[in-house]
N, C-alpha and C. Protein backbone atom coordinates (compact mmCIF):
# COMPACT_ATOMS: atom_id res chain seq x y z
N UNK A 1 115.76 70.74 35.30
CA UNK A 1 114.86 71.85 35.46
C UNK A 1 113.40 71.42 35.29
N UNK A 2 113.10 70.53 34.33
CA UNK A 2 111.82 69.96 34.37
C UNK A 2 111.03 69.34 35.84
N UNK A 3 110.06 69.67 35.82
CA UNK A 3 109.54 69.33 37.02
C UNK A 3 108.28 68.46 36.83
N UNK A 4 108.04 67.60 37.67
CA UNK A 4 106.98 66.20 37.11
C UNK A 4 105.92 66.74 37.96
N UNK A 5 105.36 67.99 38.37
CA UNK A 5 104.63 68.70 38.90
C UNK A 5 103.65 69.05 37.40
N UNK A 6 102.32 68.58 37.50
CA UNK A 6 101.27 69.10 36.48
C UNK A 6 101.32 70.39 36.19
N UNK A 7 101.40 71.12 35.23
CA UNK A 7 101.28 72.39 34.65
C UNK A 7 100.15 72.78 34.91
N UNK A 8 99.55 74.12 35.02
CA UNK A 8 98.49 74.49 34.76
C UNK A 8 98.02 74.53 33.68
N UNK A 9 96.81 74.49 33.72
CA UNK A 9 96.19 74.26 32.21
C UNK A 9 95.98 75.96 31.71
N UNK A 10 96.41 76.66 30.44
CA UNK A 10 96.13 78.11 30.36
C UNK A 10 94.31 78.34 30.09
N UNK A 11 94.72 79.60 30.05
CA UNK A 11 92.85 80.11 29.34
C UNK A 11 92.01 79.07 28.66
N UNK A 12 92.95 78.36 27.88
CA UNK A 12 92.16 78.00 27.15
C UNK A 12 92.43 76.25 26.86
N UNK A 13 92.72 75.66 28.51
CA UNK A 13 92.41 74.58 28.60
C UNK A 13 93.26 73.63 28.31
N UNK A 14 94.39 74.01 27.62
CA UNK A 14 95.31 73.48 27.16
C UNK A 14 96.85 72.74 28.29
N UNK A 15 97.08 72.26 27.97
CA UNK A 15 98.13 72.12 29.23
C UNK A 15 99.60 72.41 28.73
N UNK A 16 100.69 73.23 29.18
CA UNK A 16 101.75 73.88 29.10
C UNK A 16 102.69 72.67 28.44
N UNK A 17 103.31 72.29 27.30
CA UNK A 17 104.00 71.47 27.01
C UNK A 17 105.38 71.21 27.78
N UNK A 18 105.45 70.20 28.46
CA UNK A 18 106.72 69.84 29.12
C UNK A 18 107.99 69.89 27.89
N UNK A 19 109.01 70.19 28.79
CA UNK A 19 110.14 70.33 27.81
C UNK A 19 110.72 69.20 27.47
N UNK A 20 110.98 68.95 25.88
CA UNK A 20 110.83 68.02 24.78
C UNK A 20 109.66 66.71 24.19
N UNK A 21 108.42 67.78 24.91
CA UNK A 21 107.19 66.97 24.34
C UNK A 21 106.67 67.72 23.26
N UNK A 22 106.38 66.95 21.84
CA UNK A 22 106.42 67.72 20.69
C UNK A 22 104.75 68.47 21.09
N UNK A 23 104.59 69.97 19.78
CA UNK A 23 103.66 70.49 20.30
C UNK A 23 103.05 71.02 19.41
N UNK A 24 102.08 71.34 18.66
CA UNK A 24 101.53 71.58 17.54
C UNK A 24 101.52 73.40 17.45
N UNK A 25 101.93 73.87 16.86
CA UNK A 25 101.56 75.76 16.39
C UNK A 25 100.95 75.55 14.92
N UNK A 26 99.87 76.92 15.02
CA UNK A 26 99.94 77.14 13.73
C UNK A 26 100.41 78.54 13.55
N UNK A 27 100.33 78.63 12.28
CA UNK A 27 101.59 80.33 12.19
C UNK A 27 100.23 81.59 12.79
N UNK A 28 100.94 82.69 13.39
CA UNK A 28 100.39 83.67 13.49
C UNK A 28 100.81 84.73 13.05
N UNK A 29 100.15 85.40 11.58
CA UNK A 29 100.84 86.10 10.93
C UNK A 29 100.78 87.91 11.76
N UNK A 30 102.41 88.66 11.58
CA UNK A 30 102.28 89.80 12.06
C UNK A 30 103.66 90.27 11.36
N UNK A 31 104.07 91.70 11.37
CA UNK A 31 105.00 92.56 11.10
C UNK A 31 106.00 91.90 12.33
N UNK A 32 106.92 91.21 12.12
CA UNK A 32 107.69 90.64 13.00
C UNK A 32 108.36 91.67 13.87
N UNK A 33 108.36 93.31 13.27
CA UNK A 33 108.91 94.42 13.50
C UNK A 33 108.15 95.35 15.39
N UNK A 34 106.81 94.34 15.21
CA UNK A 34 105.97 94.65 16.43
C UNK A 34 106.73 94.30 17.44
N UNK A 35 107.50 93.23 17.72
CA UNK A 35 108.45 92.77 18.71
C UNK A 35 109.40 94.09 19.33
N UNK A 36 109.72 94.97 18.61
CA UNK A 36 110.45 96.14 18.92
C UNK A 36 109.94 97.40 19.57
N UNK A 37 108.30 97.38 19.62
CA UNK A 37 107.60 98.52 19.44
C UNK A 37 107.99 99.28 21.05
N UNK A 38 108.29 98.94 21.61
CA UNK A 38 108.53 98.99 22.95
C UNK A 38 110.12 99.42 23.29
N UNK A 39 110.73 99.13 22.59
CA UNK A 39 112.41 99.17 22.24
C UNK A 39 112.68 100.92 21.70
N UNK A 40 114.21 101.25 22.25
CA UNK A 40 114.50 102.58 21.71
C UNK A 40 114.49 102.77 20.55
N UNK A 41 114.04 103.77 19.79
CA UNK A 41 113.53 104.00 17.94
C UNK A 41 113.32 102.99 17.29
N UNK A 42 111.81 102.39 17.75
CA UNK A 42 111.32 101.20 16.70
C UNK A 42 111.35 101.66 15.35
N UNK A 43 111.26 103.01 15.10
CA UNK A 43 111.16 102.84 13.85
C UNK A 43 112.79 102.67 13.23
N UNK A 44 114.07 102.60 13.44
CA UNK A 44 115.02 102.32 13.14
C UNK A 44 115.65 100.85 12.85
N UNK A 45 114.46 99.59 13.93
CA UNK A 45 115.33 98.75 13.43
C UNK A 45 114.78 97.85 12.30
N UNK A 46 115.64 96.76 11.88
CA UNK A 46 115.22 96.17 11.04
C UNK A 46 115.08 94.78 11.19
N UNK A 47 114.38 94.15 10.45
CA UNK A 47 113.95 92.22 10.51
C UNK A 47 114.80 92.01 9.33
N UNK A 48 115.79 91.06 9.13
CA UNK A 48 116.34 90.12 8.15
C UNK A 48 116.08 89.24 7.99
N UNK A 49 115.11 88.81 8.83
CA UNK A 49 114.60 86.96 8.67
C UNK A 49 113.74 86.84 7.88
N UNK A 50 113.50 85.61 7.85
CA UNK A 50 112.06 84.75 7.04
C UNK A 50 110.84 85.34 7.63
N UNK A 51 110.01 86.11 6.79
CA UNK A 51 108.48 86.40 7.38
C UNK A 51 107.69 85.70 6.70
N UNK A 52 107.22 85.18 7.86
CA UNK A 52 105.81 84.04 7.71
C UNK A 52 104.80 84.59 7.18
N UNK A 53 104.48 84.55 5.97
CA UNK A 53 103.33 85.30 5.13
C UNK A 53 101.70 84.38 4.74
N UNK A 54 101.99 83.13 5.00
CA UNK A 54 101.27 82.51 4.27
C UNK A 54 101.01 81.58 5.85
N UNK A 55 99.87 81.08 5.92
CA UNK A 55 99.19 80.07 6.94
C UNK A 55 99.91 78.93 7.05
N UNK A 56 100.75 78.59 7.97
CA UNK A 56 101.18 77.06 8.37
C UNK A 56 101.01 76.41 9.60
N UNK A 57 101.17 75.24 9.37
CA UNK A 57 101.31 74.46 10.95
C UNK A 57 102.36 73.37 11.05
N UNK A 58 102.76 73.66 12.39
CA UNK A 58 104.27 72.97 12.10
C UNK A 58 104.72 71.89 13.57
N UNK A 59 105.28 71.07 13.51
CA UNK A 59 105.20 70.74 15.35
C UNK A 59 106.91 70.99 15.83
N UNK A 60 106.48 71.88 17.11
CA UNK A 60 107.73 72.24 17.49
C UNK A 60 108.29 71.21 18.84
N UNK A 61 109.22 71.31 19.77
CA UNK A 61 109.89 70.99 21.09
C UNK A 61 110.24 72.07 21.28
N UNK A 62 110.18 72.08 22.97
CA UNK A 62 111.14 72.66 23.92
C UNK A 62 112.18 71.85 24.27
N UNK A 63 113.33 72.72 24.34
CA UNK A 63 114.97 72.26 24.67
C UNK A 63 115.53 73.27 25.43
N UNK A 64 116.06 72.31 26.51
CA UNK A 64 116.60 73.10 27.37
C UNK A 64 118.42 73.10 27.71
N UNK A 65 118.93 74.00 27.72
CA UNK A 65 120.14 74.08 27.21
C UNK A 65 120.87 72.98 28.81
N UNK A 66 122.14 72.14 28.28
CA UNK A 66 122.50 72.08 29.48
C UNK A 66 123.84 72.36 29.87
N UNK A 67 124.23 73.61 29.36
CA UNK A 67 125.25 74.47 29.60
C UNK A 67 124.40 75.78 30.77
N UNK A 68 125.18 75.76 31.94
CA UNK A 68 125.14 76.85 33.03
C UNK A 68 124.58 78.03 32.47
N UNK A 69 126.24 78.49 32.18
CA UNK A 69 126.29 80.00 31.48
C UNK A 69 126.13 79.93 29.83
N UNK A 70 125.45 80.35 28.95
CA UNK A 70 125.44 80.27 27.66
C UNK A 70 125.02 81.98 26.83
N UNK A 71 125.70 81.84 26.10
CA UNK A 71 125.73 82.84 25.12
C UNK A 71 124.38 81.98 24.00
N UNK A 72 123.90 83.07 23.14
CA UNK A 72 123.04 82.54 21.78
C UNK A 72 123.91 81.86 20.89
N UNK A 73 125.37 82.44 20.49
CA UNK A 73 126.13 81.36 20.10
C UNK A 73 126.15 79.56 20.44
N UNK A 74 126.26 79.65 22.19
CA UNK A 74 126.62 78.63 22.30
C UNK A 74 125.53 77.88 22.34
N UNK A 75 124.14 78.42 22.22
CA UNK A 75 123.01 77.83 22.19
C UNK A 75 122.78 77.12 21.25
N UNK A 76 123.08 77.81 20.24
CA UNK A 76 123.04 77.50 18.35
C UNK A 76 123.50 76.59 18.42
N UNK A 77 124.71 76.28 18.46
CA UNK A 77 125.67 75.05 18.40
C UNK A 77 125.14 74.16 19.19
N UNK A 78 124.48 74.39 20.32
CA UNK A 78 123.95 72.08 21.33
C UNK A 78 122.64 72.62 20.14
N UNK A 79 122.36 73.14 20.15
CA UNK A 79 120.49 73.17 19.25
C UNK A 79 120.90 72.37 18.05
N UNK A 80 121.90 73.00 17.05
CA UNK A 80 122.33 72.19 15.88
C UNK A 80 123.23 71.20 16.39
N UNK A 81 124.40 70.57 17.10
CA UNK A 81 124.95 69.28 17.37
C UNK A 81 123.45 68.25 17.81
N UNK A 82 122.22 68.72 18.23
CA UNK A 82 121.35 67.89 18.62
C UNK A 82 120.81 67.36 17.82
N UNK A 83 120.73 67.77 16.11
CA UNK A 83 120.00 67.72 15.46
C UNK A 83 118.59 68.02 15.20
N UNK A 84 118.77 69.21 15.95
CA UNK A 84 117.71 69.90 16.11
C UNK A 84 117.92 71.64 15.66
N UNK A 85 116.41 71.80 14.60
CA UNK A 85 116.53 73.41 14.25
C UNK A 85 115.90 74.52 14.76
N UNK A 86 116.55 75.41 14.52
CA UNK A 86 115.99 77.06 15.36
C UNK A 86 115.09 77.64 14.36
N UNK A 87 113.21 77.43 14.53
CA UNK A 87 112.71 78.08 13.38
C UNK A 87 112.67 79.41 13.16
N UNK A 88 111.66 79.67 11.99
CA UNK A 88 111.80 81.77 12.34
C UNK A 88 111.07 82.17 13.64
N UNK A 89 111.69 83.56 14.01
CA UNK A 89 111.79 83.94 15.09
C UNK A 89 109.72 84.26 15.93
N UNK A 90 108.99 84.63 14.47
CA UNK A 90 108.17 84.89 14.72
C UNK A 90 106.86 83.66 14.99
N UNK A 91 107.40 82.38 15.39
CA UNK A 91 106.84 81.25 15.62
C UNK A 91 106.57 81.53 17.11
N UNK A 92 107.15 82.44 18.01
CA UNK A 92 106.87 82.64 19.59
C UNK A 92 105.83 83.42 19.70
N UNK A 93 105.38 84.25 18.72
CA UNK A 93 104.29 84.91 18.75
C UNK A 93 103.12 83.89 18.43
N UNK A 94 103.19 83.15 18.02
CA UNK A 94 101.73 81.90 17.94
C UNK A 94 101.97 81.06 18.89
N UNK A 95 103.21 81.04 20.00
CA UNK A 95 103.35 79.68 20.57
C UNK A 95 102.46 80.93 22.17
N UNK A 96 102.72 82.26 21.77
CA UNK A 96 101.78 83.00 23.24
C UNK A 96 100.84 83.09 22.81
N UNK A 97 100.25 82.59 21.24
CA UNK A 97 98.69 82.64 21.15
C UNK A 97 98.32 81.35 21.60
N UNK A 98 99.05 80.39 21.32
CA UNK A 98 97.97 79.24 21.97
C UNK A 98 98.56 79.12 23.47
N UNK A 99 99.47 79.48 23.71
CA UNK A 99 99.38 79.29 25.35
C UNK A 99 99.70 80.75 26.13
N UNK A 100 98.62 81.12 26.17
CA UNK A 100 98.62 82.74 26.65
C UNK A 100 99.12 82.90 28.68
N UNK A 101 98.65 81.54 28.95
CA UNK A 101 99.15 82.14 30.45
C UNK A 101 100.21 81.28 31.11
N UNK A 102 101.11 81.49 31.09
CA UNK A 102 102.75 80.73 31.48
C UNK A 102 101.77 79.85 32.94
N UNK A 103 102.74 79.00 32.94
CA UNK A 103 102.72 78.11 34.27
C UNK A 103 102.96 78.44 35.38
N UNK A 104 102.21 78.30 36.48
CA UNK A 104 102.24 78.19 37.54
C UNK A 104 104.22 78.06 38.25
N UNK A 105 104.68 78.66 38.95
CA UNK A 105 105.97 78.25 39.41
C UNK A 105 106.83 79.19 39.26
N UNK A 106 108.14 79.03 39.32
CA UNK A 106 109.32 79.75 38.79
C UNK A 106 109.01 80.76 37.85
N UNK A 107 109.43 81.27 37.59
CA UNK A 107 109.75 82.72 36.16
C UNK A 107 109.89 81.47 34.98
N UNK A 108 109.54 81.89 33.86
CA UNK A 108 110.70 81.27 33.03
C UNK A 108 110.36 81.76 31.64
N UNK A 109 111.60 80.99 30.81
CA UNK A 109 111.58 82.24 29.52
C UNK A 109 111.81 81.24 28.40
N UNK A 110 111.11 81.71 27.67
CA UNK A 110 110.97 80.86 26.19
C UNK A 110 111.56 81.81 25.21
N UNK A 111 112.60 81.25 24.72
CA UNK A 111 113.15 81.87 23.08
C UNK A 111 113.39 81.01 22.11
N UNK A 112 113.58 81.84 20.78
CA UNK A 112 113.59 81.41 19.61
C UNK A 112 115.84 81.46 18.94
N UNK A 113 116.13 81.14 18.86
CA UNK A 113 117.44 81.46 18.86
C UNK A 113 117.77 81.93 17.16
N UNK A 114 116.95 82.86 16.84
CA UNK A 114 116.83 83.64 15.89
C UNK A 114 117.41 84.98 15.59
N UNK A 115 118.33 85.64 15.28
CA UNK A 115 118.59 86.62 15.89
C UNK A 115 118.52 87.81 14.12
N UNK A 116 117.56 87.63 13.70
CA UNK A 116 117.10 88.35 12.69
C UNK A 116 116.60 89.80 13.32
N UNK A 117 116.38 90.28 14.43
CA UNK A 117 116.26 91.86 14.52
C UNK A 117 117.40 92.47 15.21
N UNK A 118 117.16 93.56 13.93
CA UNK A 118 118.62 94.30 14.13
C UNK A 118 118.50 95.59 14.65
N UNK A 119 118.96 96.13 15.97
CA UNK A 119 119.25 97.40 16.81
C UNK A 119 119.25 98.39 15.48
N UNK A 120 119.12 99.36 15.52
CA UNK A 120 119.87 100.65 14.80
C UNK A 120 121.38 100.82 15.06
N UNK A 121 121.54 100.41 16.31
CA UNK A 121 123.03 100.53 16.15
C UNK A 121 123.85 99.24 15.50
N UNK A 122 123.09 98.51 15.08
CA UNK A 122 123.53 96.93 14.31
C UNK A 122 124.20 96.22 14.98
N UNK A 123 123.54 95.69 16.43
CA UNK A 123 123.25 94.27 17.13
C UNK A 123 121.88 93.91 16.77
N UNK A 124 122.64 92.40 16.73
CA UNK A 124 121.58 91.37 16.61
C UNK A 124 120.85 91.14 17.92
N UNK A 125 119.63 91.09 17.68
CA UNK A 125 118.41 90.37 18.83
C UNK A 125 117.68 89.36 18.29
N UNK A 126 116.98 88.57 19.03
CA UNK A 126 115.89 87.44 19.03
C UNK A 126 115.13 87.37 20.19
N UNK A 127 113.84 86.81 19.51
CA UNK A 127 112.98 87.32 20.17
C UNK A 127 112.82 86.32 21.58
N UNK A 128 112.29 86.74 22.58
CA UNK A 128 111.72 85.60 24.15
C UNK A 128 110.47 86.09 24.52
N UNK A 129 109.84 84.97 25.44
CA UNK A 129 109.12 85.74 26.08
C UNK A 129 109.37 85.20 27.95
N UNK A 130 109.03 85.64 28.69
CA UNK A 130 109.58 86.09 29.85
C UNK A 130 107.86 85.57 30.60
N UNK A 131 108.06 84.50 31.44
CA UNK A 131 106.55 84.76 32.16
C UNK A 131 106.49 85.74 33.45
N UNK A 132 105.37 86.05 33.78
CA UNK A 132 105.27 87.49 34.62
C UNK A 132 103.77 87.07 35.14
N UNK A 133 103.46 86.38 35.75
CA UNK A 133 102.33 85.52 36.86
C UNK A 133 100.90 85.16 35.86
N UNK A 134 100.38 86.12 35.60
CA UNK A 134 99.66 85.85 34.24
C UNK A 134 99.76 85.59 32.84
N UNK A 135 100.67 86.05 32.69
CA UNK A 135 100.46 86.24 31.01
C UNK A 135 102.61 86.50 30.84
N UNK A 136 102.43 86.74 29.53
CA UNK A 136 103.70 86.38 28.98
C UNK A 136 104.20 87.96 28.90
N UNK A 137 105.50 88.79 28.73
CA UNK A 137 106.64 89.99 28.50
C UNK A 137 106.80 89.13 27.07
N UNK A 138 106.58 90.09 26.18
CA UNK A 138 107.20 89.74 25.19
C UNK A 138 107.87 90.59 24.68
N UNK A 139 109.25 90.16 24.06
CA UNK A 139 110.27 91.21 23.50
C UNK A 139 111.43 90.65 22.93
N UNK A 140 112.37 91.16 22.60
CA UNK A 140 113.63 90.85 21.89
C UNK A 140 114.90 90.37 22.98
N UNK A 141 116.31 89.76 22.58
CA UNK A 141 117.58 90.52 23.36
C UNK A 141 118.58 90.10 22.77
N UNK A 142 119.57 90.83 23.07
CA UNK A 142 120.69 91.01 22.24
C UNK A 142 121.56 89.74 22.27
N UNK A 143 121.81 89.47 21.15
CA UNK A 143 123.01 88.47 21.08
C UNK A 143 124.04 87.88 21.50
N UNK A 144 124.60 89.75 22.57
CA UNK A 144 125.60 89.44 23.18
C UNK A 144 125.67 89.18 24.77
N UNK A 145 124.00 89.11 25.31
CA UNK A 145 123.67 88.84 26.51
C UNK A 145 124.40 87.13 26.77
N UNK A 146 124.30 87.29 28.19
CA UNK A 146 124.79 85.97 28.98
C UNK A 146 123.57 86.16 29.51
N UNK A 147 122.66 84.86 29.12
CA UNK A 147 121.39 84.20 29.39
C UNK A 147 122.12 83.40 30.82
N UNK A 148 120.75 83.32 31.38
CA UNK A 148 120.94 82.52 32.23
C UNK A 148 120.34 81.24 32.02
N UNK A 149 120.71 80.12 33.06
CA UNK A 149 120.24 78.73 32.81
C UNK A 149 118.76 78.52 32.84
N UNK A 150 118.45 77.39 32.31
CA UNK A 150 116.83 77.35 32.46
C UNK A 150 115.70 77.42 31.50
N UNK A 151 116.83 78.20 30.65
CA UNK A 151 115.74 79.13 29.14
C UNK A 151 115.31 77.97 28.37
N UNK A 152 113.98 77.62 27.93
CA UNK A 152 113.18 77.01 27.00
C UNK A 152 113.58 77.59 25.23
N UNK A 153 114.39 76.71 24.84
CA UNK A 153 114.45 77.08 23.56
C UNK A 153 113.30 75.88 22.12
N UNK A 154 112.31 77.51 21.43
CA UNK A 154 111.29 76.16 20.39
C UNK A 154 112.13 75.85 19.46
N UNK A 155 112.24 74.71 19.40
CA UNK A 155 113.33 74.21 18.40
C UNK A 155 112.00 72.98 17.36
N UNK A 156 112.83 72.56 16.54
CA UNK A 156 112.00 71.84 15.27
C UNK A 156 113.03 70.57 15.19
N UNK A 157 112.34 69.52 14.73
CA UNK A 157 113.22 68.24 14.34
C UNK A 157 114.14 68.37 13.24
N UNK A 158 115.26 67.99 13.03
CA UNK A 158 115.72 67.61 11.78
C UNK A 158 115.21 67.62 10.87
């Protein structure tokens, strides 16, 4: 799926990290609960994860699954057999602050394989974001979706 085609550089000059070139974030703190606001009765669901409270910087990768059809299950499992970890979910919200305008090309979708927000009806979601010609869709999805191939997962080293 990688393509040796130059990225565009976003707003702010930066160039789109190819998938598994490490990449620097720093945390961007928010109510991880904003991810939902858009979703049926935000005020019903809930975050179980780790909230990033305090200022960090951390270096992440993109990984790209190389299973077809994959569930978040089966994601979890090549992410951890790789030796590689799934950080908290709210690390995608600083990875669309420093790169606010997706690349040039195809659609494509970046997630966190986090699945700390919980429906009111108690499914699990995690958060993606979805490019859309300018700028990034950001939002949640359910656990029990069949993703399609392609998806950019930020994963962390060992």
């Amino acid at each position: 799926m990688e393509s040796e085609e130059p990225m565009r550089a976003n707003s702010r000059s930066l160039k789109f990290p190819k998938a598994g070139e490490p990449f620097e974030l720093s945390s961007f703190l928010f109510d991880p609960l904003e991810l939902v606001e858009g979703e049926d009765r935000p005020e019903e669901w809930r975050h179980t994860g780790v909230v990033l409270d305090t200022p960090q910087v951390r270096i992440f990768r993109s990984h790209i699954s190389s299973v077809d059809a994959i569930t978040l299950d089966k994601a979890r499992a090549e992410i951890a057999g790789e030796r590689l970890v799934n950080p908290e979910g709210q690390w995608l919200r600083a990875f669309k602050h420093k790169y606010p305008v997706p690349p040039e090309g195809d659609q494509i979708t970046i997630c966190i394989a986090d699945p700390s927000w919980i429906h009111p009806d108690g499914d699990e979601y995690f958060p993606c974001l979805d490019s859309r010609s300018e700028s990034w869709d950001e939002g949640v999805i359910g656990t029990y979706s069949l993703l399609r191939p392609g998806i950019l997962w930020i994963v962390e080293e060992e």
